[in-house]
C-alpha atoms as a PDB file:
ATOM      1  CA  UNK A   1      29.727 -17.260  17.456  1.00  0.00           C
ATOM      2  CA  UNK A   2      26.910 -19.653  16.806  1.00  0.00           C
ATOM      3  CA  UNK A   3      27.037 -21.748  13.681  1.00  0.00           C
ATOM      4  CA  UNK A   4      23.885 -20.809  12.651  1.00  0.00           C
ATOM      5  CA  UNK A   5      23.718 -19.256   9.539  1.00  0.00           C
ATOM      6  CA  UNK A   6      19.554 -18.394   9.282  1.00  0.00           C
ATOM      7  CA  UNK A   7      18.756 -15.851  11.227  1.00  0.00           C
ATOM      8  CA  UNK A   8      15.451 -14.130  11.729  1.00  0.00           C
ATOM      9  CA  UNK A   9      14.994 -10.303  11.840  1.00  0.00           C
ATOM     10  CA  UNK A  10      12.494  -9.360  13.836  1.00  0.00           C
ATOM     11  CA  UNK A  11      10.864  -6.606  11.265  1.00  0.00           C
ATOM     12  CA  UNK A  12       8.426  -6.555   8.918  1.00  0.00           C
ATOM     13  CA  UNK A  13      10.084  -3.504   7.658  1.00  0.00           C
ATOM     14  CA  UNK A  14      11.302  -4.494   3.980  1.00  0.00           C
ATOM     15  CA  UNK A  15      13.930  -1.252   3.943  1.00  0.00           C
ATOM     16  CA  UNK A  16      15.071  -2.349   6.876  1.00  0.00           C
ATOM     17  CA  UNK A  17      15.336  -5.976   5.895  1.00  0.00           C
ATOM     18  CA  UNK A  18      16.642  -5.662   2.676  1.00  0.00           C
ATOM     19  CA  UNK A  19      19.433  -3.134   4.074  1.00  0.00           C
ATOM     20  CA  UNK A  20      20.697  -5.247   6.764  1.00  0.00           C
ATOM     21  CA  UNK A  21      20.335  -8.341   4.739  1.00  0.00           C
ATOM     22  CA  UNK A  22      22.791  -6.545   2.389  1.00  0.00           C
ATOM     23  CA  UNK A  23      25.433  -5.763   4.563  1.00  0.00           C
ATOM     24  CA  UNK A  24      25.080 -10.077   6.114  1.00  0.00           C
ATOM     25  CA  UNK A  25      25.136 -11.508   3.020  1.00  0.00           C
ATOM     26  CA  UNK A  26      29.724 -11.555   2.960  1.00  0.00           C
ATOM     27  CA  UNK A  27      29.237 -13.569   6.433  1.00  0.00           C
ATOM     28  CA  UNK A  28      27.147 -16.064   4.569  1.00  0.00           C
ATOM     29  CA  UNK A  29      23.873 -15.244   6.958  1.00  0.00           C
ATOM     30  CA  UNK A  30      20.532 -15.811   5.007  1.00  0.00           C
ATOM     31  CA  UNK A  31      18.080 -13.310   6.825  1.00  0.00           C
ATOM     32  CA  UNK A  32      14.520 -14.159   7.183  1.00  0.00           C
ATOM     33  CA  UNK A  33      11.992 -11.484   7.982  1.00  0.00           C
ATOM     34  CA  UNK A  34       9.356 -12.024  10.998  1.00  0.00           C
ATOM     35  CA  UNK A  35       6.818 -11.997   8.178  1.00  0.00           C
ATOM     36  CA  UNK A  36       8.308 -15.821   6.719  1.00  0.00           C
ATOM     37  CA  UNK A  37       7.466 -16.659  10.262  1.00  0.00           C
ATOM     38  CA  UNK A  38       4.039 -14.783  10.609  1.00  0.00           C
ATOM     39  CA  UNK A  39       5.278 -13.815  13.730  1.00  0.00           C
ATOM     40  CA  UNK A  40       3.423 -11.423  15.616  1.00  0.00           C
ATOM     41  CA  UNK A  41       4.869  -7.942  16.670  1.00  0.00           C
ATOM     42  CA  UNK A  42       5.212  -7.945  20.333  1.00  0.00           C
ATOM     43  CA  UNK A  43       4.018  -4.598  21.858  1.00  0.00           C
ATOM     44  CA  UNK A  44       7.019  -2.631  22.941  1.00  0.00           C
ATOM     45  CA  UNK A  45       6.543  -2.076  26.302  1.00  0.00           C
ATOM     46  CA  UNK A  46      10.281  -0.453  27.315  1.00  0.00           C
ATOM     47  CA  UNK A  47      11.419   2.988  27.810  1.00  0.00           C
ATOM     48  CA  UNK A  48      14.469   2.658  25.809  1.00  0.00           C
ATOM     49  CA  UNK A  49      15.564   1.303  22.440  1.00  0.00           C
ATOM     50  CA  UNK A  50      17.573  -1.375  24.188  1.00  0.00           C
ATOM     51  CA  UNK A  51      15.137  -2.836  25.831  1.00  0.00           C
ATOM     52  CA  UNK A  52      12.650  -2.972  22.935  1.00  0.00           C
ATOM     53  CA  UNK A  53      15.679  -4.312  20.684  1.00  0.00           C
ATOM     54  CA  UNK A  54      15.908  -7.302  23.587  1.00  0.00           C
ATOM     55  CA  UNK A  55      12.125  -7.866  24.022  1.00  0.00           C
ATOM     56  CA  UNK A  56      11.844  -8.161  20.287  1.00  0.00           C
ATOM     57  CA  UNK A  57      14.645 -10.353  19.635  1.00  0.00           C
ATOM     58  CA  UNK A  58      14.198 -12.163  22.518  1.00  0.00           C
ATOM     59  CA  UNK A  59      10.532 -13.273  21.363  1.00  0.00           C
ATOM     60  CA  UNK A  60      11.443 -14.290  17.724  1.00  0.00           C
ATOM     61  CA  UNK A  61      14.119 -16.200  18.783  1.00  0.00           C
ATOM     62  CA  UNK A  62      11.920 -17.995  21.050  1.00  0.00           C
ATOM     63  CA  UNK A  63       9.377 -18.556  18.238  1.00  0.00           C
ATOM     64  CA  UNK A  64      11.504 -19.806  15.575  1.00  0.00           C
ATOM     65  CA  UNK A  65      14.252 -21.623  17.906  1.00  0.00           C
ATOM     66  CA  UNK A  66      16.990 -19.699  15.661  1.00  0.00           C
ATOM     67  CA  UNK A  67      19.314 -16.630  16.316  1.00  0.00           C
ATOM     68  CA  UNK A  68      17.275 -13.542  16.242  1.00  0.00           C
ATOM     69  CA  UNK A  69      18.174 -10.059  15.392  1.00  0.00           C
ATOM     70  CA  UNK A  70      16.420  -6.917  16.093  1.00  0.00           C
ATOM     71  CA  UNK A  71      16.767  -3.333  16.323  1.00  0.00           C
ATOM     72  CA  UNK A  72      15.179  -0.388  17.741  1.00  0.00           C
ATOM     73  CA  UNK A  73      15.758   2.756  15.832  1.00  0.00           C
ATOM     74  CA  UNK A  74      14.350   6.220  15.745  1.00  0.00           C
ATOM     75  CA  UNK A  75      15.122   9.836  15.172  1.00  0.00           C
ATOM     76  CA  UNK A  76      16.070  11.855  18.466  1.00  0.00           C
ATOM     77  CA  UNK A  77      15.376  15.657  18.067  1.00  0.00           C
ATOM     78  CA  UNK A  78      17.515  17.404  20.625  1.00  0.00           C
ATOM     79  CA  UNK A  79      14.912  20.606  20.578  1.00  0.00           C
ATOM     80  CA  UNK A  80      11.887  18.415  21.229  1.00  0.00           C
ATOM     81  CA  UNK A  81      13.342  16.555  24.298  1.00  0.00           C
ATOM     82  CA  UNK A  82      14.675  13.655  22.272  1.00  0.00           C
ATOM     83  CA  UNK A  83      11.537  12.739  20.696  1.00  0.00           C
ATOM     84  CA  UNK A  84      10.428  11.025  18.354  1.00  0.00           C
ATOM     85  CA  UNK A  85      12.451   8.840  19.850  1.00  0.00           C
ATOM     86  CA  UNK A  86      11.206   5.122  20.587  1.00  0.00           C
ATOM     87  CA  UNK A  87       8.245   6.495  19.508  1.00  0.00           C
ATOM     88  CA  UNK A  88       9.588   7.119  15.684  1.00  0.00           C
ATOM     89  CA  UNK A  89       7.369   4.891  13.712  1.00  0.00           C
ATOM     90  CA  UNK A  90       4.414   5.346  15.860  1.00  0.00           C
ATOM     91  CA  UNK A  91       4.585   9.028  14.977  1.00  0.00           C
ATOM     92  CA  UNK A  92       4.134   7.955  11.658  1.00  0.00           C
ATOM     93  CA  UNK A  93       0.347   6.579  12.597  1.00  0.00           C
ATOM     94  CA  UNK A  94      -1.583   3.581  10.974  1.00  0.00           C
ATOM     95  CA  UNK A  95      -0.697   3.017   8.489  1.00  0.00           C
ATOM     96  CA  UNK A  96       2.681   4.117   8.584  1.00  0.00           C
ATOM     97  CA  UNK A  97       3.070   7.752   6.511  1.00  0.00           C
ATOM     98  CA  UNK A  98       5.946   9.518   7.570  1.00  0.00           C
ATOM     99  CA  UNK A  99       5.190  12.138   5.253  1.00  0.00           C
ATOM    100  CA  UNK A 100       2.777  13.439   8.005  1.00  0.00           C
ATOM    101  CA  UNK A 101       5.569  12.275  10.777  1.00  0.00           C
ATOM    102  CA  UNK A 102       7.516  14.385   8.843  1.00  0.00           C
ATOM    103  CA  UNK A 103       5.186  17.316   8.962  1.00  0.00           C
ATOM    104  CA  UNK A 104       4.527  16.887  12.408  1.00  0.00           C
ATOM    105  CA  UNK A 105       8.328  17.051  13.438  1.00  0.00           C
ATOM    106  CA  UNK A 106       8.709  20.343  11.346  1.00  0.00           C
ATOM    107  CA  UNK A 107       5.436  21.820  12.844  1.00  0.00           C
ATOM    108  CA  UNK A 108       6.666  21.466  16.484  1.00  0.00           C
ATOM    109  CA  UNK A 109      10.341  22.904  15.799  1.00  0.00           C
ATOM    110  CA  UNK A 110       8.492  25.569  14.728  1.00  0.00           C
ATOM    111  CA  UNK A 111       6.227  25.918  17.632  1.00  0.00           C
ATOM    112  CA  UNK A 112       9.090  25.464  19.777  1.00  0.00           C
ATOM    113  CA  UNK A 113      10.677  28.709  18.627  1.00  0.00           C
ATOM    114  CA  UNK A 114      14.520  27.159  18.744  1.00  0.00           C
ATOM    115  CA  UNK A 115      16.833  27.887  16.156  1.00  0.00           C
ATOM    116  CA  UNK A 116      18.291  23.858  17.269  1.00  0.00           C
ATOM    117  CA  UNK A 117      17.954  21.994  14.318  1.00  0.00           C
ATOM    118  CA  UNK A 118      20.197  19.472  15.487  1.00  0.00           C
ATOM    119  CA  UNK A 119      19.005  15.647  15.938  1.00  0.00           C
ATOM    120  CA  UNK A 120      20.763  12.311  15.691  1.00  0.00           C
ATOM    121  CA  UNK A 121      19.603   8.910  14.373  1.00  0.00           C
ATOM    122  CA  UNK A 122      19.942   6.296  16.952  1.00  0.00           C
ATOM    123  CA  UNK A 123      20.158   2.257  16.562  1.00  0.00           C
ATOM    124  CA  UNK A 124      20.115  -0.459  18.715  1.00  0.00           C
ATOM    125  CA  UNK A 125      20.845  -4.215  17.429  1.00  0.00           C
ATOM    126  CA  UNK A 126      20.135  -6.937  20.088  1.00  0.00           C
ATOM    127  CA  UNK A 127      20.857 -10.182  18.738  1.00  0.00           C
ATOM    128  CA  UNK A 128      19.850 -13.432  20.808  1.00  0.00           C
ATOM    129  CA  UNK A 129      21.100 -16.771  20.190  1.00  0.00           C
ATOM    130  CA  UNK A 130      19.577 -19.782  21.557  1.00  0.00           C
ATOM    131  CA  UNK A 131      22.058 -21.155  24.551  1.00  0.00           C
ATOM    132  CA  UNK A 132      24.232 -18.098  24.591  1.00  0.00           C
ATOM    133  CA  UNK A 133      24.260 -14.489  26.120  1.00  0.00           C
ATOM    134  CA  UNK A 134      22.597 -11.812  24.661  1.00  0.00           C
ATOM    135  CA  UNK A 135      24.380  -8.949  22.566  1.00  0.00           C
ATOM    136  CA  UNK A 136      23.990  -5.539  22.346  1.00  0.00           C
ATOM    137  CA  UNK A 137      25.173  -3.066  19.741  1.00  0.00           C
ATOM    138  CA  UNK A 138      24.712   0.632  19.278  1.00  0.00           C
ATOM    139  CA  UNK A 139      25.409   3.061  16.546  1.00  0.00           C
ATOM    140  CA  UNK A 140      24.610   6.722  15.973  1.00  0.00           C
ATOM    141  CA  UNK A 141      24.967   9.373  13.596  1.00  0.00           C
ATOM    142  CA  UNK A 142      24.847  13.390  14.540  1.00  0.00           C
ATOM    143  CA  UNK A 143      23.636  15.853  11.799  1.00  0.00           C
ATOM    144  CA  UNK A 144      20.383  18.181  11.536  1.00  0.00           C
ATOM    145  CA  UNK A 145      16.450  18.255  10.236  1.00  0.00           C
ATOM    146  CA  UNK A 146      16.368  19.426   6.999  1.00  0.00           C
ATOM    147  CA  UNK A 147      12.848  21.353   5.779  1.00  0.00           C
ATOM    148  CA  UNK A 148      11.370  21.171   2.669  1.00  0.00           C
ATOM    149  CA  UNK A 149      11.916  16.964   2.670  1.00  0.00           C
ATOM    150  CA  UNK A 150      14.349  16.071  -0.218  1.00  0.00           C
ATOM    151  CA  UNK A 151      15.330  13.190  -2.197  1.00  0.00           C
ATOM    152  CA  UNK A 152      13.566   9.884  -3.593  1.00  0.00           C
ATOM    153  CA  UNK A 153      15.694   7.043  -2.015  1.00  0.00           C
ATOM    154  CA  UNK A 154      16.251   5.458   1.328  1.00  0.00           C
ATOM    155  CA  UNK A 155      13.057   5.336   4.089  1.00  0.00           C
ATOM    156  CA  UNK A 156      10.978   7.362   6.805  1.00  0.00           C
ATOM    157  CA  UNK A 157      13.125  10.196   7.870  1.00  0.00           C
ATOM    158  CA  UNK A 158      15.767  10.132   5.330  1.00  0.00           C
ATOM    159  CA  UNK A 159      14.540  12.606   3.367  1.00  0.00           C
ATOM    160  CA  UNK A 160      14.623  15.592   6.377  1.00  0.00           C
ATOM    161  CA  UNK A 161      17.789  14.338   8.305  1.00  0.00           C
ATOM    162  CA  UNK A 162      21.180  15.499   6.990  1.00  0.00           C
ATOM    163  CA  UNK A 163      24.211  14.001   8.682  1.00  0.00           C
ATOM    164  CA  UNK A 164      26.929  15.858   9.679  1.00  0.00           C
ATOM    165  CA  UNK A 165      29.534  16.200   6.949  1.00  0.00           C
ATOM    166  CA  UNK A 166      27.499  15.951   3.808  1.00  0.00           C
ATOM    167  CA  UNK A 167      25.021  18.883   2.525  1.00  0.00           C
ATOM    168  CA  UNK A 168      22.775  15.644   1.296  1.00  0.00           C
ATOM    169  CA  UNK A 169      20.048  14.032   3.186  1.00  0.00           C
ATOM    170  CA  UNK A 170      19.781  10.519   3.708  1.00  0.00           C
ATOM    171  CA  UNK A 171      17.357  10.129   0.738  1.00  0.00           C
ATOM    172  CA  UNK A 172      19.134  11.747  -1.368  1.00  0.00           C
ATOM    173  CA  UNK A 173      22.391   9.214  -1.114  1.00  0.00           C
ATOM    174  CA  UNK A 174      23.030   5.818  -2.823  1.00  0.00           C
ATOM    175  CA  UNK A 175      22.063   2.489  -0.840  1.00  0.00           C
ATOM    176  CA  UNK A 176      25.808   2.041  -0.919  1.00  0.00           C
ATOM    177  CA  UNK A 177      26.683   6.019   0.522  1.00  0.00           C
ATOM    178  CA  UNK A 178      24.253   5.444   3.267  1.00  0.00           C
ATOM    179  CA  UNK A 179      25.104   2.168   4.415  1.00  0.00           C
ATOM    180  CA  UNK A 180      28.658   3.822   4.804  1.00  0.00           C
ATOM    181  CA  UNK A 181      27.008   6.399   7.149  1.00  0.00           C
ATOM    182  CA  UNK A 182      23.687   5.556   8.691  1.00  0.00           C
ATOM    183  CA  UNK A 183      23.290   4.436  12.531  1.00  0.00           C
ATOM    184  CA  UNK A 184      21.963   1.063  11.793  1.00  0.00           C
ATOM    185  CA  UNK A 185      25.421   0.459   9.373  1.00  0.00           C
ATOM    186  CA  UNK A 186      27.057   1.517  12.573  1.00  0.00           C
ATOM    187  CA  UNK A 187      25.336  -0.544  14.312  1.00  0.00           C
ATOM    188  CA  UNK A 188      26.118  -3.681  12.504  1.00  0.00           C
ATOM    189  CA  UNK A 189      29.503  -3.150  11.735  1.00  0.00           C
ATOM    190  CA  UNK A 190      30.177  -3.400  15.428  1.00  0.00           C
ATOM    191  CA  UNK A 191      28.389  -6.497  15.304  1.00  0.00           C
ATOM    192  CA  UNK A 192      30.057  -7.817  12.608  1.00  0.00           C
ATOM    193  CA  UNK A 193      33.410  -7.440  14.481  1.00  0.00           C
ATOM    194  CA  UNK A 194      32.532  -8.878  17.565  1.00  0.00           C
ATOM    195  CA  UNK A 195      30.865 -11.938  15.370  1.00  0.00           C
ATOM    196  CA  UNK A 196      32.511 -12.254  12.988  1.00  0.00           C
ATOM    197  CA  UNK A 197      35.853 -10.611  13.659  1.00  0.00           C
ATOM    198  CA  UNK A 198      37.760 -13.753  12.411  1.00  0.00           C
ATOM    199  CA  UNK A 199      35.980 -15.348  10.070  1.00  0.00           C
END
């Protein structure tokens, strides 16, 4: 593991930041955001999360010369063919209301006609360090779309997913209950094992 201790996130997101900041701070990793850069969002051009997670990481890292983290996230609805998908916050529109993502999701279960409500939130962390291989990490969490949208906490699809084992949605949990459940927790505590497995 690199001695580096600042490491960029390649997100403007500031849920996202905050929430994996959170979970760095015991490994004594100060996380700056793309935005303390001004770096500019490289258009993801790949097919799958990995690959966007790489590009992404790949081009901070090159920008700022320090260990860059990114991830590629989305909701995967198994009655709509996997989608949103990679396509998750571009669902959303500009700018960003996942209210209407929301909408749109519940509009085309509908229009499907399947009683499959089931859908899993998928995250990909790619973390590049200058001089050393790239890593990978996944995490995932099974559970089902939820209509009307409940809850006031957590961020764009939290309020209509409900994991499997809890009759709560995301949004409706405690930072502290989701980061024990969510795929990007999952996510990073792989990475936290392989990095920082002995410290």
């Amino acid at each position: 593991m690199s001695d580096m201790n600042s490491w960029v996130l390649a997100s403007r997101n500031q849920g996202k930041i905050k929430e994996i900041g959170e979970l760095l701070v015991p490994f004594g990793v100060k996380l700056q955001s793309a935005a303390d850069f001004s770096l500019p969002e490289p258009e993801e051009t790949e097919a799958a999360f990995t690959g966007n997670a790489l590009l992404k990481a790949r081009a901070a890292s090159l920008a700022t010369g320090l260990p860059a983290l990114a991830d590629d996230s989305g909701l995967c609805v198994n009655a709509l063919d996997g989608q949103p998908g990679i396509h998750s916050a571009r669902w959303a529109g500009e700018p960003r209301d996942f209210g209407r993502a929301m909408q749109r999701i519940e509009a085309e279960l509908t229009a499907s006609g399947s009683n499959d409500r089931s859908a899993a939130f998928v995250c990909v962390l790619a973390l590049v360090i200058p001089g050393e291989a790239d890593r990978v990490y996944e995490g995932r969490v099974e559970g089902k779309m939820v209509w009307p949208p409940r809850g006031g906490g957590g961020f764009g699809y939290d309020p209509v997913f409900q994991p499997e084992g809890d009759n709560r949605v995301f949004a409706e949990m405690s930072s502290a209950e989701k980061a024990m459940l969510s795929h990007r927790a999952r996510a990073l505590s792989r990475l936290i094992e392989a990095e920082f497995g002995n410290a």
